[in-house]
N, C-alpha and C. Protein backbone atom coordinates (compact mmCIF):
# COMPACT_ATOMS: atom_id res chain seq x y z
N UNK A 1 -32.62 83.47 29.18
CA UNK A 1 -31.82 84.67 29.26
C UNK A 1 -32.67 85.80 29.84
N UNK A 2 -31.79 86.44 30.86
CA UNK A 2 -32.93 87.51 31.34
C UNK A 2 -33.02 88.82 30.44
N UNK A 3 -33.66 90.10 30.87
CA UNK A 3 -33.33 91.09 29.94
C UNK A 3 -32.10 91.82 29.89
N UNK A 4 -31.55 92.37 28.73
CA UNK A 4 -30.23 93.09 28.60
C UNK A 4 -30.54 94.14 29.06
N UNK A 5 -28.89 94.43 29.65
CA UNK A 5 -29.19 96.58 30.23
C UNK A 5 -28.32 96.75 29.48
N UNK A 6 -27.31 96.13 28.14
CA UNK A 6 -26.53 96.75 27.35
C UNK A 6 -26.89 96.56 26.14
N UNK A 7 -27.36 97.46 25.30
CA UNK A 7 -27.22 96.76 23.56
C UNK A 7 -25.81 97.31 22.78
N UNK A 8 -25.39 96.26 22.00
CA UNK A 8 -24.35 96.67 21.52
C UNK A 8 -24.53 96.24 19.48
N UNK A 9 -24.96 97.12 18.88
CA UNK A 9 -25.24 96.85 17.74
C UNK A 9 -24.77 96.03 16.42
N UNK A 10 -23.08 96.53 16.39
CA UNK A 10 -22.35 95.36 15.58
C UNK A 10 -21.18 94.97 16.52
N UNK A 11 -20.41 93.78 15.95
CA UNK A 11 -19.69 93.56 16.36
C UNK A 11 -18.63 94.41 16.47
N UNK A 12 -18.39 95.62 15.76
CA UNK A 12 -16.94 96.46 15.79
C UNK A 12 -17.41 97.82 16.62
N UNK A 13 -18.27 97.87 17.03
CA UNK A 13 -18.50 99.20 18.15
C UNK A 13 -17.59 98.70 19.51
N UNK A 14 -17.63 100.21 19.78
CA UNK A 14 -16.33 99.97 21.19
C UNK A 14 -17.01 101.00 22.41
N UNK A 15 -18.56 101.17 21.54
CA UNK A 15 -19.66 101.51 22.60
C UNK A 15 -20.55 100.86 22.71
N UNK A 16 -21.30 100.79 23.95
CA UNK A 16 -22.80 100.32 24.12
C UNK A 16 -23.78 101.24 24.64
N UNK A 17 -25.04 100.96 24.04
CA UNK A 17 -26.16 101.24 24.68
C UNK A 17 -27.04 101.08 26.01
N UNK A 18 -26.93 101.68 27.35
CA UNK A 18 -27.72 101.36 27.98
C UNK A 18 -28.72 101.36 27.58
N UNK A 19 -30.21 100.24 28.15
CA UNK A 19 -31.63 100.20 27.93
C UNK A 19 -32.38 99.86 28.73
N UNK A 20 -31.62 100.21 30.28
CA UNK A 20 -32.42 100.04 31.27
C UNK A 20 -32.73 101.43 32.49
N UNK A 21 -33.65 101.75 33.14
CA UNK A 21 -33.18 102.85 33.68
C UNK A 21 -32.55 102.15 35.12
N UNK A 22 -32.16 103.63 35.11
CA UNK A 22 -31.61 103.40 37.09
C UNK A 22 -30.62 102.42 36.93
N UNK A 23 -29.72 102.47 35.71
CA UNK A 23 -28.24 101.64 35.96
C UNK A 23 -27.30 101.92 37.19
N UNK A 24 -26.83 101.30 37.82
CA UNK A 24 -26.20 101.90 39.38
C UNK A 24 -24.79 100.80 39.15
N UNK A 25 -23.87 102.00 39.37
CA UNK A 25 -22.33 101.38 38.84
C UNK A 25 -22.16 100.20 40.01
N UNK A 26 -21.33 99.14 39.57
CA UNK A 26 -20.91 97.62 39.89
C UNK A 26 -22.15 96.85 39.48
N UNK A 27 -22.99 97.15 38.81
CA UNK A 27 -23.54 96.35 38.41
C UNK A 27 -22.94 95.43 37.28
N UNK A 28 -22.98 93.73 37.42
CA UNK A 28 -22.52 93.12 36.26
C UNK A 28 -24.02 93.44 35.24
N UNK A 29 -23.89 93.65 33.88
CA UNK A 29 -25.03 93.72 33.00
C UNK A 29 -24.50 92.66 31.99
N UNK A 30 -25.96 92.69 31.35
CA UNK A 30 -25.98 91.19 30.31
C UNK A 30 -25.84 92.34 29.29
N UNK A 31 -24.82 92.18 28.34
CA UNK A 31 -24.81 92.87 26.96
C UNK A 31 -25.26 92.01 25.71
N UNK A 32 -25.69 92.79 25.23
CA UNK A 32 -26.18 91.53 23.91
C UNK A 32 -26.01 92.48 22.59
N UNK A 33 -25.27 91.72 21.97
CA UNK A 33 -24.96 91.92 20.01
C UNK A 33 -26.20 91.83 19.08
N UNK A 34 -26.40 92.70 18.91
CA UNK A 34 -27.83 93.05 18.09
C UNK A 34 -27.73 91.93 16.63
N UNK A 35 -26.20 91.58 16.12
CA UNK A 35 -25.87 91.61 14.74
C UNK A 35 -25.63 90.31 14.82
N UNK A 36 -25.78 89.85 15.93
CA UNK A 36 -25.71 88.03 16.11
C UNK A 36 -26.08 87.68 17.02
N UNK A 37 -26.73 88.11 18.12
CA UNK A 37 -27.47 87.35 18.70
C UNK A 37 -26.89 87.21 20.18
N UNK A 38 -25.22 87.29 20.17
CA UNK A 38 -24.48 86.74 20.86
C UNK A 38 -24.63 88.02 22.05
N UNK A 39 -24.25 87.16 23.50
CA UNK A 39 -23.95 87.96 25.14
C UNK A 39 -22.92 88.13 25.64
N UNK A 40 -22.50 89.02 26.14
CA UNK A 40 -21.07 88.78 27.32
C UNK A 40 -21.53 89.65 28.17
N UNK A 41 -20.95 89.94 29.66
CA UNK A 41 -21.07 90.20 30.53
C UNK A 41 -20.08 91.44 30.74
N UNK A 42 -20.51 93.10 31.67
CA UNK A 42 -19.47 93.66 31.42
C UNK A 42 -19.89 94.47 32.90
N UNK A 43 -18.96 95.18 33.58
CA UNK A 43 -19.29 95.05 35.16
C UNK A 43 -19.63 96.92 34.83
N UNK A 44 -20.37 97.42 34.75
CA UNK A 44 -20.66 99.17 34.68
C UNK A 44 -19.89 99.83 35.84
N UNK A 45 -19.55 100.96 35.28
CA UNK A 45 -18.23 101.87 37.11
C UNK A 45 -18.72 102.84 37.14
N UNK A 46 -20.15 103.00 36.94
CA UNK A 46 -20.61 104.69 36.86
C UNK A 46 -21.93 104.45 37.08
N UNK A 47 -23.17 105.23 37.35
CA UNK A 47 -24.24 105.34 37.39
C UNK A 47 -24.42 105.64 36.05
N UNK A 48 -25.17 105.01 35.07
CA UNK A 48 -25.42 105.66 33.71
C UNK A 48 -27.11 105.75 33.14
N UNK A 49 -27.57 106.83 32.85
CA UNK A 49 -28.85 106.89 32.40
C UNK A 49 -29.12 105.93 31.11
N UNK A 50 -30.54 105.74 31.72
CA UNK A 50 -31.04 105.03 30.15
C UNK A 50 -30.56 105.79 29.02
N UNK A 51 -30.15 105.61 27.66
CA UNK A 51 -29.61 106.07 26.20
C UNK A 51 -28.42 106.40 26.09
N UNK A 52 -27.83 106.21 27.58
CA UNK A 52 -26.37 106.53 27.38
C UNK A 52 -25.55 105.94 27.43
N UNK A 53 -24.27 105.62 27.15
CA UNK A 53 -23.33 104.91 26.55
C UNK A 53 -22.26 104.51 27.50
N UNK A 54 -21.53 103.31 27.39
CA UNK A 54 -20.56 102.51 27.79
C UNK A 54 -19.50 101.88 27.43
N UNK A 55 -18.13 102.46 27.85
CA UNK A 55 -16.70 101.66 27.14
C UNK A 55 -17.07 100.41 27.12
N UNK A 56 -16.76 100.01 25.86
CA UNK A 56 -16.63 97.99 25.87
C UNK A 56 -15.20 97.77 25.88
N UNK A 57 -14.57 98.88 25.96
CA UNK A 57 -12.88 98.79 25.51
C UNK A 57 -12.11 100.19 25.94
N UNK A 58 -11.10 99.84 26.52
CA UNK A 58 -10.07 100.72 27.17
C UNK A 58 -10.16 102.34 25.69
N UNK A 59 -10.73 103.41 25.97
CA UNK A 59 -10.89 103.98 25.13
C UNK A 59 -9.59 105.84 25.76
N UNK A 60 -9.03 105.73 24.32
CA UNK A 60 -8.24 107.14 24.99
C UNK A 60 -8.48 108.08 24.10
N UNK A 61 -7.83 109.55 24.47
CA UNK A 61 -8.01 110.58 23.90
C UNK A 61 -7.51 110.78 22.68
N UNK A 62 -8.64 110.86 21.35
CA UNK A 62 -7.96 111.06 20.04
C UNK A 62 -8.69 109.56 19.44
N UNK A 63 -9.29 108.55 20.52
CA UNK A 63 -10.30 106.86 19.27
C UNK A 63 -11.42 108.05 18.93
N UNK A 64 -11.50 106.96 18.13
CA UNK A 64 -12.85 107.26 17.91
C UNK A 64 -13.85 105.92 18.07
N UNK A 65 -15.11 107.19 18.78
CA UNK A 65 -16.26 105.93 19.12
C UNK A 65 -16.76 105.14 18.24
N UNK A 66 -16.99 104.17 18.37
CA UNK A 66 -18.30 103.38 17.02
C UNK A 66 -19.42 102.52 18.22
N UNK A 67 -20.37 103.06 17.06
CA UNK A 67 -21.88 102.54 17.92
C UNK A 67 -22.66 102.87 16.43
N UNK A 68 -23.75 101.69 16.41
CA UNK A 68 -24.08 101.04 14.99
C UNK A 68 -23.39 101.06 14.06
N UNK A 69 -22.21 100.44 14.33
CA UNK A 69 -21.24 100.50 13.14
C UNK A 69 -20.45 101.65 12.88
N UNK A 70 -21.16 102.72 13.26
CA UNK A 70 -20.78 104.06 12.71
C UNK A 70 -19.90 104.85 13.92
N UNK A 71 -19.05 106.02 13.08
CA UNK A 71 -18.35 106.87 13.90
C UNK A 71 -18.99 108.10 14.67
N UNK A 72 -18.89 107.97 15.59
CA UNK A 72 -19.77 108.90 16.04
C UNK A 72 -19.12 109.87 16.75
N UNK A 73 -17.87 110.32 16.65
CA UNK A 73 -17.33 111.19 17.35
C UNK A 73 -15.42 110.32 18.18
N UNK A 74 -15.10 112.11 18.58
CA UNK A 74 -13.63 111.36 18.76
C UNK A 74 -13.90 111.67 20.28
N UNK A 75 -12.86 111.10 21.07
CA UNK A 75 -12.72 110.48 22.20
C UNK A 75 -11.95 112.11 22.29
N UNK A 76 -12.12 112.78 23.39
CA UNK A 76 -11.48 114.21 23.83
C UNK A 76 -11.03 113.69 25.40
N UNK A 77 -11.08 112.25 25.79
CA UNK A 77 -10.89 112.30 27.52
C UNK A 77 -11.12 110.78 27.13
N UNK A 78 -9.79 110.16 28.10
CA UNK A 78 -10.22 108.39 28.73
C UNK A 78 -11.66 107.32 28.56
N UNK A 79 -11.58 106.91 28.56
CA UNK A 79 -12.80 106.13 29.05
C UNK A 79 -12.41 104.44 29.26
N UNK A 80 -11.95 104.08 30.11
CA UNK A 80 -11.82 102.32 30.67
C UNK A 80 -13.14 101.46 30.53
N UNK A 81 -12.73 100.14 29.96
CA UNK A 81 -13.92 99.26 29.95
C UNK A 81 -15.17 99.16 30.81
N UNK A 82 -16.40 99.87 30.84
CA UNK A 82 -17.51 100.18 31.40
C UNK A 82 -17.60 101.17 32.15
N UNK A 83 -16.67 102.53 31.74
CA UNK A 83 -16.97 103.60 32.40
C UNK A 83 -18.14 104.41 31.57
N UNK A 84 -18.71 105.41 31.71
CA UNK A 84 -19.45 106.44 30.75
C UNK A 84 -19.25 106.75 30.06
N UNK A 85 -19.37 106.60 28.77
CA UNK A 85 -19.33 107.84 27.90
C UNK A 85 -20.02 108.93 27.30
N UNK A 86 -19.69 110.01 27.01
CA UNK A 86 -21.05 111.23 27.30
C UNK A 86 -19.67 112.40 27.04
N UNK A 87 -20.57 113.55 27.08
CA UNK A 87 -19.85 114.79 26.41
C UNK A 87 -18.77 115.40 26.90
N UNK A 88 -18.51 114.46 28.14
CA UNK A 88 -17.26 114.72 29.39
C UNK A 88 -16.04 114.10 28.49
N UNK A 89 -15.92 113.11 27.73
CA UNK A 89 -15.09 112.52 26.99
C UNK A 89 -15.57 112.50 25.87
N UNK A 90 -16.19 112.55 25.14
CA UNK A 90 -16.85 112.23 23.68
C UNK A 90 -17.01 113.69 23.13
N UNK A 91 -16.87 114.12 22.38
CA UNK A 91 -17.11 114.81 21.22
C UNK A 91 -17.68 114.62 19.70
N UNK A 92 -18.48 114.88 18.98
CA UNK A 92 -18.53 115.42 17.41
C UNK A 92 -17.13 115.45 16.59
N UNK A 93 -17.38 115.55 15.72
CA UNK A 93 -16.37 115.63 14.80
C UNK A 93 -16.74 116.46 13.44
N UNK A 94 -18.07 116.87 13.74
CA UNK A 94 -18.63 118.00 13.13
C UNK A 94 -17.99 119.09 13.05
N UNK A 95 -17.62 120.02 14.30
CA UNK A 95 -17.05 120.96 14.54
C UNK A 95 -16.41 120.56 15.67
């Protein structure tokens, strides 16, 4: 297996982790499940920096994200399977 450019922590996140730099959109990336071990393949549609995040799932305004399990904020804007996600669509739920 080569190296992953996606980590995806448990199985119920509907984000991923980039962990590579210089991701350049159409790239297919190897994603890998931290919580089993397991890979799938997911095609990126954006240029995305290392630490930043990726739809694994058709995401709309009002989900909420999960990444390590946890909620990390509500969806304020779209996001389609391997587009960006980041503060353009994502929000806190703090304030």
């Amino acid at each position: 297996m080569s190296a992953p450019h996606l980590l995806v922590h448990e199985l119920k996140d509907n984000v991923g982790v980039v962990v590579v730099e210089g991701l350049k959109a159409g790239t297919k990336m190897l994603c890998v499940v931290t919580h089993d071990n397991s890979s799938f393949e997911l095609t990126v549609k954006a240029d995305v920096p290392i630490g930043h995040k990726v739809a694994l799932k058709d995401l709309k305004a009002g989900d909420t994200a999960i990444k390590y399990g946890q909620d990390i904020g509500k969806m304020v804007g779209p996001a389609k399977v391997g587009e960006y996600v980041h503060v353009h669509n994502l929000k806190t739920k703090r304030w």
